[in-house]
Every structure is written in structure tokens, then in C-alpha cells.
Protein backbone atom coordinates (compact mmCIF):
# COMPACT_ATOMS: atom_id res chain seq x y z
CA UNK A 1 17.04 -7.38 -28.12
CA UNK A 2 16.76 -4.67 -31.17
CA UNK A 3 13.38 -3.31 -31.69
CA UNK A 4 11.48 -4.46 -35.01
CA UNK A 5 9.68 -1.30 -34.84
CA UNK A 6 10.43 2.20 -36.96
CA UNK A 7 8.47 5.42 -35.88
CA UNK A 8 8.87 8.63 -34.66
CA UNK A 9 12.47 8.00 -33.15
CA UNK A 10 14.65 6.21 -35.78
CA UNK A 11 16.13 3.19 -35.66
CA UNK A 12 19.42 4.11 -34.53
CA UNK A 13 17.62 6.26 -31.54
CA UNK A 14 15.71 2.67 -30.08
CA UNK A 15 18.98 0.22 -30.68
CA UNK A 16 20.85 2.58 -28.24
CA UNK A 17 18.37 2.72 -25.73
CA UNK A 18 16.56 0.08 -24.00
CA UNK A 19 12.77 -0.73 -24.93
CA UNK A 20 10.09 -1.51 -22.89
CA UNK A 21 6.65 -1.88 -24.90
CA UNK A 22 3.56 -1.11 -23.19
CA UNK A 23 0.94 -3.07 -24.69
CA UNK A 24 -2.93 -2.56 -25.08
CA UNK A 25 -4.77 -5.63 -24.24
CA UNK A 26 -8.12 -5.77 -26.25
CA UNK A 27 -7.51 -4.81 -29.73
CA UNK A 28 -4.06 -5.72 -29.86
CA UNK A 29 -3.53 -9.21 -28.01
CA UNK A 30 -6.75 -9.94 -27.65
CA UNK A 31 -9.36 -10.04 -30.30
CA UNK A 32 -12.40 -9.79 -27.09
CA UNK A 33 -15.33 -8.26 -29.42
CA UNK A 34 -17.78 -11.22 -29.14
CA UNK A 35 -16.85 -12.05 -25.78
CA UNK A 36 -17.73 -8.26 -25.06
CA UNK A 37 -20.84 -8.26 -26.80
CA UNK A 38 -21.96 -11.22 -25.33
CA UNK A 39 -21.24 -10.50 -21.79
CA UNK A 40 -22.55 -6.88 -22.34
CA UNK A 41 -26.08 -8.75 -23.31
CA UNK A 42 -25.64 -10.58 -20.39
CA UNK A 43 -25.50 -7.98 -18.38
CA UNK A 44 -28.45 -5.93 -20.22
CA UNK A 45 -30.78 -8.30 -19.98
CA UNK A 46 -30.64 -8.20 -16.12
CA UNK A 47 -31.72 -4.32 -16.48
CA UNK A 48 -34.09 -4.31 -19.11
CA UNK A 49 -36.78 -6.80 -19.14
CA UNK A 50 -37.91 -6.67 -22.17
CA UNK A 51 -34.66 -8.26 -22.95
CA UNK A 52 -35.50 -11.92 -23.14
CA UNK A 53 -33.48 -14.00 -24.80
CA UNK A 54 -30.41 -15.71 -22.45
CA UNK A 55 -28.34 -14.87 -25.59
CA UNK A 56 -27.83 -12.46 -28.54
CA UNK A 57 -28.32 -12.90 -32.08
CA UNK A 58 -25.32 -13.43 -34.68
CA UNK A 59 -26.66 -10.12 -36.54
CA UNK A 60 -26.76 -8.26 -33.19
CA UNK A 61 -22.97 -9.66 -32.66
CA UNK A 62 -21.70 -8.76 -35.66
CA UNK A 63 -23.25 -5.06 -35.46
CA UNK A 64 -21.79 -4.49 -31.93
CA UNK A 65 -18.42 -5.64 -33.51
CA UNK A 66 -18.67 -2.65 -35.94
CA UNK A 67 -19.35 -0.54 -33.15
CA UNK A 68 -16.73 -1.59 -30.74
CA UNK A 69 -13.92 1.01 -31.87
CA UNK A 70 -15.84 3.68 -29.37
CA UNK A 71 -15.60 2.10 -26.48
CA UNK A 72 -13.01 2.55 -23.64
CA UNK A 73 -14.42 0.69 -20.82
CA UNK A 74 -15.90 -2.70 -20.91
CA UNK A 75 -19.13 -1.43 -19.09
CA UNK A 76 -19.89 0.42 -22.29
CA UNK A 77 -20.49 -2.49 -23.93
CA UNK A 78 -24.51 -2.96 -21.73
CA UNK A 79 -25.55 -0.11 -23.46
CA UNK A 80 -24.03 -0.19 -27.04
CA UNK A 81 -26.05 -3.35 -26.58
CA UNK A 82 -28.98 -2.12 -25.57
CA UNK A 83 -28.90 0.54 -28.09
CA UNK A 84 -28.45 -2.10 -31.18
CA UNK A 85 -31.34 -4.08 -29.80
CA UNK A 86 -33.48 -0.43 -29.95
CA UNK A 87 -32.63 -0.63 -33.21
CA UNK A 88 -30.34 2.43 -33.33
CA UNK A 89 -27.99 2.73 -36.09
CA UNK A 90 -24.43 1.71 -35.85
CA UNK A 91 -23.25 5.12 -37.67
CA UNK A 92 -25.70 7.18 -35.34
CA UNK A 93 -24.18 5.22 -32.24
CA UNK A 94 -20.67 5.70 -33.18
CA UNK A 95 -21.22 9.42 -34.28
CA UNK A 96 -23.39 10.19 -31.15
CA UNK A 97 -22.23 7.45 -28.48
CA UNK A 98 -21.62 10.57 -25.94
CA UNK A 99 -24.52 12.01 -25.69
CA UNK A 100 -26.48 8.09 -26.35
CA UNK A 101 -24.37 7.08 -23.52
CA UNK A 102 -25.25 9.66 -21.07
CA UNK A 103 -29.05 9.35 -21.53
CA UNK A 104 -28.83 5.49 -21.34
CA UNK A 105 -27.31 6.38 -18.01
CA UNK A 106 -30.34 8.91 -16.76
CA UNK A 107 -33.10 6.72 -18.22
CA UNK A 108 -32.10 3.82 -15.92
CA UNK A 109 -30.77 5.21 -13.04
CA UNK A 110 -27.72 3.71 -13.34
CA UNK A 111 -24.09 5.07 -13.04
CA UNK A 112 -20.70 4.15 -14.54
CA UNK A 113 -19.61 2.22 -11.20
CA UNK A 114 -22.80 0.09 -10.85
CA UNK A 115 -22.39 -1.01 -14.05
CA UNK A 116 -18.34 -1.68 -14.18
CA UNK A 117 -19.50 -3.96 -11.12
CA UNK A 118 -22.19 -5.61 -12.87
CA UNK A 119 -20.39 -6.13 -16.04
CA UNK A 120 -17.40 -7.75 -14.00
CA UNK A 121 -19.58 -9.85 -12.22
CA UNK A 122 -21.58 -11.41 -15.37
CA UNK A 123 -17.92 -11.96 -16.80
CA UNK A 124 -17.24 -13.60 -12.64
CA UNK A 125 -20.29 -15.85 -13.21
CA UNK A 126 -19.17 -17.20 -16.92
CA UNK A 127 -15.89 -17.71 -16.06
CA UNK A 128 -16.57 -19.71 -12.88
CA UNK A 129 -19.37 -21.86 -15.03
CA UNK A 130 -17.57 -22.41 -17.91
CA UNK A 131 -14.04 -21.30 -18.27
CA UNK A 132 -13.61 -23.26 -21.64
CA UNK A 133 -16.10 -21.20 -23.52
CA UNK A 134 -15.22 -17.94 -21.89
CA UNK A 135 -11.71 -18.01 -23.41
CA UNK A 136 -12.70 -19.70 -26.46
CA UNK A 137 -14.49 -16.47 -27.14
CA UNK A 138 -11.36 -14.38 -26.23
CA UNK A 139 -8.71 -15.59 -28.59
CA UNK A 140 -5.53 -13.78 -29.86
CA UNK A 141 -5.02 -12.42 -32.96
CA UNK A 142 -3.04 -14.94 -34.92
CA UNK A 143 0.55 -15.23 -33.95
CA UNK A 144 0.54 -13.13 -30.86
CA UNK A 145 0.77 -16.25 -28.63
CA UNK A 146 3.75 -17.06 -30.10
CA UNK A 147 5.39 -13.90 -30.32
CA UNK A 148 4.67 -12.84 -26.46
CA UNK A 149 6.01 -16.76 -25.35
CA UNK A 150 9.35 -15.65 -27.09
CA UNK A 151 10.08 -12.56 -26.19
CA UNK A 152 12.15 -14.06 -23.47
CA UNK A 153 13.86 -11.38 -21.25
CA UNK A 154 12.02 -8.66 -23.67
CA UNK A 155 11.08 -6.23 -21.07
CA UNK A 156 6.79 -5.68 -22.37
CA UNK A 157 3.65 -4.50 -19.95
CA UNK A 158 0.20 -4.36 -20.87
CA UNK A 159 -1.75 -1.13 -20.49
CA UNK A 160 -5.86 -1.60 -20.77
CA UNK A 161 -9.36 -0.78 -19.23
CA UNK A 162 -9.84 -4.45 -18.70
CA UNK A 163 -10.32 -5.94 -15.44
CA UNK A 164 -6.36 -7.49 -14.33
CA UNK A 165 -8.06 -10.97 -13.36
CA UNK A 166 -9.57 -11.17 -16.94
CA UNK A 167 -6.32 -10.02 -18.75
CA UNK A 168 -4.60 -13.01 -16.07
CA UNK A 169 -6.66 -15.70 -17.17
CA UNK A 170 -6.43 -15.45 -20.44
CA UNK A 171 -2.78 -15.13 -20.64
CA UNK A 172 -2.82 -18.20 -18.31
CA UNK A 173 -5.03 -19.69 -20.60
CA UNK A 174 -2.32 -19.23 -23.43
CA UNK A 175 0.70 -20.21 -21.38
CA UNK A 176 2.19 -16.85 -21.22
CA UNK A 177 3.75 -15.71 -18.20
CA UNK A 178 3.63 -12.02 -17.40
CA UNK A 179 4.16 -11.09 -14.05
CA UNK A 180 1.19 -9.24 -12.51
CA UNK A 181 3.00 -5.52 -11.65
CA UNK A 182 3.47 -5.69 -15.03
CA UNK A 183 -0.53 -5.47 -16.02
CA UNK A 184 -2.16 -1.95 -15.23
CA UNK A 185 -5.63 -2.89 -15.65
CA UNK A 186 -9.20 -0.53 -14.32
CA UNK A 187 -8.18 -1.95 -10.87
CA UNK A 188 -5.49 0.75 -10.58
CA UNK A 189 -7.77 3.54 -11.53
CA UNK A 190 -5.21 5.12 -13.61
CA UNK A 191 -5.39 6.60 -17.09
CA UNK A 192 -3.24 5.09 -19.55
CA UNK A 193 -1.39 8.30 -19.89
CA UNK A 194 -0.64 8.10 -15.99
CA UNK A 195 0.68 4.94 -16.64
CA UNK A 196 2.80 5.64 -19.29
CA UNK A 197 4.08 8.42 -16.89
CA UNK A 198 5.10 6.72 -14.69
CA UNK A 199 6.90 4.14 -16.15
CA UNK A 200 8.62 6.71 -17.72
CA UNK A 201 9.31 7.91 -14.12
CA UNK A 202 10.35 4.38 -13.40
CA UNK A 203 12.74 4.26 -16.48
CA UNK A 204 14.39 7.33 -17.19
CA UNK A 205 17.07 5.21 -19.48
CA UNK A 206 14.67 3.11 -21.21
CA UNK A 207 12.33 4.23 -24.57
CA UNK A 208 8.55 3.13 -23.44
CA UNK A 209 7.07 2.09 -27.30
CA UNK A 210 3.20 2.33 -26.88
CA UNK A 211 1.22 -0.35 -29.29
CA UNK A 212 -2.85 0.87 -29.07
CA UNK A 213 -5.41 -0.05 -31.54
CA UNK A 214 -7.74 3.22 -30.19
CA UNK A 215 -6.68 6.62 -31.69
CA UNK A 216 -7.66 8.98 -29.13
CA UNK A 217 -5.72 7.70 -26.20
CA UNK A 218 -2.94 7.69 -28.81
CA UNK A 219 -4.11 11.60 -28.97
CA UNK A 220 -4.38 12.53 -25.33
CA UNK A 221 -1.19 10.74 -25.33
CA UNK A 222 0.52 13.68 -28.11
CA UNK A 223 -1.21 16.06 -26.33
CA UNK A 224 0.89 15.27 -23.11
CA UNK A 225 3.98 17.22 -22.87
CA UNK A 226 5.29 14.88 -20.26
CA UNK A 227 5.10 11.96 -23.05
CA UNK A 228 6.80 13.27 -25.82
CA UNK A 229 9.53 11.00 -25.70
CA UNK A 230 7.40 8.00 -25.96
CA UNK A 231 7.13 5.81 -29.54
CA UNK A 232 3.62 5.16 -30.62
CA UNK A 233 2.29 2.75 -32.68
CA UNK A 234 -1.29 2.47 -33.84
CA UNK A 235 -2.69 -1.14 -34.25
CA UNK A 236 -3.95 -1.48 -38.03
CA UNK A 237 -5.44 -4.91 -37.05
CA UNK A 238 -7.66 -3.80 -33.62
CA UNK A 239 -10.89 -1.84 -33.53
CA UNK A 240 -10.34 1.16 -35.74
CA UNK A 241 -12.44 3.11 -38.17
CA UNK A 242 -11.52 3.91 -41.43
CA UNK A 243 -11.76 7.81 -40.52
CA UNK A 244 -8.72 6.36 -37.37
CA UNK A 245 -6.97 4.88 -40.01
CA UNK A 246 -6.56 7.82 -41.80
CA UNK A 247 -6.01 10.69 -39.22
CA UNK A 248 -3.30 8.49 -37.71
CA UNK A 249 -1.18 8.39 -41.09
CA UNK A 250 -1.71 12.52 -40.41
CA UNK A 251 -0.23 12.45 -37.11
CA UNK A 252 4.15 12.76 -37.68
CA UNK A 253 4.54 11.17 -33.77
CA UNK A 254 2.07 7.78 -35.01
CA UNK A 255 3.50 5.01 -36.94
CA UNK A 256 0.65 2.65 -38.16
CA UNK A 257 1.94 -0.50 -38.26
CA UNK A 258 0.09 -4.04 -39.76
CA UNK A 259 -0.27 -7.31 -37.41
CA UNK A 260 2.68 -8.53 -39.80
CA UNK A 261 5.09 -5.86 -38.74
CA UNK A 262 4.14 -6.13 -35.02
CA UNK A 263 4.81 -9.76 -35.62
């Protein structure tokens, strides 16, 4: 099948070599933010009591969407969260998320791993109690479903920080059928430039074309002599600021490309 995609190899380049694309999950498949912001709640409210309500508000929601292009790992989500319901600012949490992050972290006592494992298990719990509404708030961007049920024998992989058995059930849950070496989720413990490394390893003869949403992986990525034959393509339509946007138009190796063209 000939690759609908232009970037930095040409046309010509991709038709005579094979292409695997390496898909992001959230961001580009999935549209996940209120899922996210709703589990990270759940999760919060089991740390900090003061935390009452079983559920968050629609303004709290909608700020944590505007938020969501800074984080990397689900977990991240608890204390974005928390931070919105402390009433910091959205442009102080996305300018200062680092150092936010780290204190969040000291204040509580808590540590990445404990809460990648509690985060996993409050997404556990609402799957198990009500599968319907988990994956109701975990659609696809329109016309994805489609496109990834047709690629037919379209070699494609997804690349994320989610969990695998999340990504699993709601690809299930859309009737697309992806076998499971080919999802490198935060089970493997990789970075996605490891990945990308070694399916490159894997595939000498084949052109890997990355599709993220999140410019700096897209950056470490550059910054990797060992991936400078990969394509790259920067998701318009995922969680990006408008600052992303336009240091990715800077960038000669990053083709920014609309949900149309990925279409």
C-alpha cells in the first residue's frame, strides 16, 4: 500500500520502501482527556480528603483538558488534578508542571510507581463496574475507526504511555484487531525512542513513519542519531499548544499534518 503521507523523505523515498507506522495512542486514536481527568479525580480523592465529591466538575474537566498537552504518563493526571482543584492556574501549571509536579510528590509522600499503580487500579475498578461508560468516555477522533479497520495488511503499531490492557479494550471495543506484540504500552518500560529503535532493528528494509500529537518526544526523537531515518509526523488534532504548533512547522525533519490528511 503507498503511503498518504509527505515529510521529511519524499514521496518517491516511502513508495520504494516498505512502511510501518508507529502510532501514538492518546492524542492521536484516542481522544482520552475526560476519561483522564476523571479517573485522575478518582484517584485524588483517595489521597486528599478534602477532596469530596465522587466526581469532578464540568469547569474542572474542561480546565484539565487545556492542560493535558504536558503530560506523558497517565499518573500525572492525580496531580494536574489536584492542582486545578487548588486553584492553580492552567498557564502557571503548564509553564511550571516540573517543578509543581515534584513538590506534589514530596508533600504527599508519594512516588511515581505508587501512583502509576493507583491510577491503573481506579481505571481496573471502572472498567470492571461499568465498561459501557468507561469507553464511552474514550472515543476516537472521528474517522479513525474506520481508517485503522481498513488498513488491511497495512503493517501499523501503536507506541504510548498507556497501560496495554487499556489500549486492548478499547480497540476491542471498536472492533479493531491489532495483535498485542504490536502495542508497546508502560508495561514494557521502554521509552518511545527505544521502541522506535528497535523496530528499526527489527526492520532494517522498512521506513518506521512516527504519528505523535506531543512535541518533545518528537524532539528527543531528532535528537537521536540512531533515528534519523525515521518520518515524523506531528498530530495537529491531539493535545498540542499553540507555542507546539508553531516550533514544529520550525523543525525541517516534522511534517504537521491535519486529522484530514492522516485520514
Amino acid at each position: 500500500m503507498t503511503s498518504v503521507f509527505t515529510g521529511y523523505h519524499s514521496q518517491e523515498q516511502l513508495m520504494k520502501k516498505p512502511v510501518i507506522y508507529a502510532l501514538d495512542f492518546d492524542g492521536v486514536i484516542c481522544d482520552s482527556a475526560i476519561e483522564t481527568g476523571i479517573t485522575g479525580w478518582k484517584a485524588a480523592i483517595q489521597i486528599w480528603p478534602d477532596m469530596k465529591d465522587p466526581l469532578p466538575s464540568t469547569v474542572l474537566i474542561n480546565q484539565f483538558r487545556l492542560t493535558r498537552p504536558i503530560i506523558e504518563t497517565g499518573f500525572e493526571a492525580i496531580l494536574i488534578i489536584r492542582l486545578l482543584y487548588l486553584d492553580q492556574s492552567i498557564d502557571s501549571i503548564i509553564n511550571n508542571f516540573k517543578t509543581l509536579k515534584q513538590q506534589a510528590l514530596v508533600e504527599t509522600n508519594q512516588t511515581p510507581e505508587a501512583l502509576k499503580k493507583l491510577f491503573g487500579n481506579v481505571r481496573d475498578h471502572w472498567i470492571k463496574n461499568n465498561l459501557d461508560e468507561w469507553i464511552a468516555m474514550n472515543p476516537l477522533f472521528p474517522g479513525i475507526r474506520a481508517k485503522l479497520k481498513n488498513l488491511g495488511l497495512q503493517p501499523w503499531t501503536i507506541i504510548t504511555t498507556k497501560q496495554e490492557r487499556f489500549v486492548v479494550q478499547i480497540l476491542a471495543a471498536n472492533e479493531i484487531d491489532l495483535p498485542s506484540d504490536n502495542i508497546y504500552g508502560l508495561d514494557r518500560q521502554m521509552s518511545k525512542e527505544a521502541v522506535l529503535s528497535e523496530l528499526l532493528e527489527k526492520n532494517p528494509q522498512q521506513n518506521i513513519h512516527f504519528v505523535e500529537d506531543r512535541l518533545p518526544t518528537l524532539l528527543n526523537v531528532i535528537a537521536n542519531d540512531r533515528l534519523s531515518t525515521l518520518t515524523l509526523s506531528f498530530a495537529l488534532w491531539g493535545y498540542n499548544t499553540t507555542e507546539d504548533k508553531s516550533v514544529a512547522k520550525s523543525q525541517q525533519r516534522i511534517n504537521s499534518i491535519t486529522l484530514d490528511h492522516f485520514l
